[in-house]
Protein backbone atom coordinates (compact mmCIF):
# COMPACT_ATOMS: atom_id res chain seq x y z
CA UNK A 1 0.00 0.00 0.00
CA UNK A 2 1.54 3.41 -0.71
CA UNK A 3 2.94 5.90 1.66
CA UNK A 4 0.24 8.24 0.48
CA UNK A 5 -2.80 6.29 1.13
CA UNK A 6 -1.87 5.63 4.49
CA UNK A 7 -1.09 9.07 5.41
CA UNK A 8 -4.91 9.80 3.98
CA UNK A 9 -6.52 7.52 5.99
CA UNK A 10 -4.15 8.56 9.69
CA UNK A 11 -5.50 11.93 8.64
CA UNK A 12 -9.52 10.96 7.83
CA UNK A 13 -9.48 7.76 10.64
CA UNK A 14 -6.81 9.24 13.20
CA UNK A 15 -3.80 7.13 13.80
CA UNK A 16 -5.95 4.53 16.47
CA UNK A 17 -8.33 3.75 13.63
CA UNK A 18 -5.69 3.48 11.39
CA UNK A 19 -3.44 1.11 13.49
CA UNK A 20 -6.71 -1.10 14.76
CA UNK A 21 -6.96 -1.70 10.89
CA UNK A 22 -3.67 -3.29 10.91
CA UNK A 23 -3.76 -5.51 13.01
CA UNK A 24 -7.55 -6.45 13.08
CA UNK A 25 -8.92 -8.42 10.60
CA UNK A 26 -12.62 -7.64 9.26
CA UNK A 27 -14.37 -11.31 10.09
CA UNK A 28 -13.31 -9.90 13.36
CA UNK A 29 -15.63 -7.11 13.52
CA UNK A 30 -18.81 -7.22 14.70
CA UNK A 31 -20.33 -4.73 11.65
CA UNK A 32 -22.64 -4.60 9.25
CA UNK A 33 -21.88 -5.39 5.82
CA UNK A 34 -24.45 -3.00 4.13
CA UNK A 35 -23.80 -0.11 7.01
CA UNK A 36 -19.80 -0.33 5.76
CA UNK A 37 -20.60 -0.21 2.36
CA UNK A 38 -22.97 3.22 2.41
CA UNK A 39 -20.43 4.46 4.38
CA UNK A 40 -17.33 3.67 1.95
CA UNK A 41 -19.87 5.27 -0.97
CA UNK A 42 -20.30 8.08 0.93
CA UNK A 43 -16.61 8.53 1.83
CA UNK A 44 -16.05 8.52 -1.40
CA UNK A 45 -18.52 10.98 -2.98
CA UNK A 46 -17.02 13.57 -0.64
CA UNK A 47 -13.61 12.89 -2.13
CA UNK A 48 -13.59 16.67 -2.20
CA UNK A 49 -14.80 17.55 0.79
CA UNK A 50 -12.63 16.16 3.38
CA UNK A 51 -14.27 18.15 6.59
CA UNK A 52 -17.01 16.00 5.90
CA UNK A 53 -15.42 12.94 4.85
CA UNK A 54 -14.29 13.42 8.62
CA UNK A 55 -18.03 14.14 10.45
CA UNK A 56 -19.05 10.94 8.61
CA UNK A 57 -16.13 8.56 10.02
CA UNK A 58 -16.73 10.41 13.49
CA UNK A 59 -20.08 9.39 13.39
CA UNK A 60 -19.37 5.85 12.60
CA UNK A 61 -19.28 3.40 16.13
CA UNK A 62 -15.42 1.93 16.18
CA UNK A 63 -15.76 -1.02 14.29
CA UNK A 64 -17.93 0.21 11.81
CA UNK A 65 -14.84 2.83 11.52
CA UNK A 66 -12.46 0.14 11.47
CA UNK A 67 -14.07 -1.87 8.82
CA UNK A 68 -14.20 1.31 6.58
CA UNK A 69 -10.55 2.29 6.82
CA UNK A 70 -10.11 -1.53 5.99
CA UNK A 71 -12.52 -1.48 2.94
CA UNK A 72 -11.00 1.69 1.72
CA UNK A 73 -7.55 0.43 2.10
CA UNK A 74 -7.97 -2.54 0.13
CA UNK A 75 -11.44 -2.34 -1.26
CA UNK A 76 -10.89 -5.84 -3.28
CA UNK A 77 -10.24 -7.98 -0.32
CA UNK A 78 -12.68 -6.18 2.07
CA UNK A 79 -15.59 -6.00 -0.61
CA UNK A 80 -15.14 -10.45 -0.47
CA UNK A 81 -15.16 -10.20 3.18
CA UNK A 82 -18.23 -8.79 3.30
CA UNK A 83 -19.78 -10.52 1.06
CA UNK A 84 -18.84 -13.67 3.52
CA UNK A 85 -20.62 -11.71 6.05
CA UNK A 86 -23.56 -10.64 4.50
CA UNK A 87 -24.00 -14.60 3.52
CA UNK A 88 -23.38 -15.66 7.00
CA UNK A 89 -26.00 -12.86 8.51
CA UNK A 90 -28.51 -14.05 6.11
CA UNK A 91 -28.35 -17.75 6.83
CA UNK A 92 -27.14 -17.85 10.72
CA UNK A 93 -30.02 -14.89 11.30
């Protein structure tokens, strides 16, 4: 992942967020699937509009944040991940 992404997300997520990510992986999280994905659209309609870019993530409970920064850091492995979860939710209740 490049230097410049990460410094994005420490500034939009705050370095906590950003180093839960890391080390957390998103079956771990306790989120849901559709709430992450609204939010990752969202993030990224207000590409320009960081300030709220921000009041959106700080509005978001902390794994919901967590799973974001994930998503948006590697949006091809995250998107499969929840998939898995939105399968599981849907059969297991």
């Amino acid at each position: 992942m490049s230097a410049n992404v990460d410094s994005e997300l420490i500034g939009l997520f705050g370095r906590w967020t950003f180093a839960t990510a890391q080390v957390k992986r998103l079956e771990e999280l306790k989120v849901d699937p559709d709430v992450v994905n609204a939010a990752a659209r969202e993030v990224i309609a207000l590409r320009d509009d960081p300030e709220r870019q921000r009041a959106l993530v700080n509005a978001l409970d902390e794994n919901t944040a967590v799973a974001l920064c994930l998503w948006l850091r590697d949006p091809a492995n995250a998107s499969g991940l929840l998939e898995q979860a939105r399968g599981k939710r849907r059969k297991g209740g």
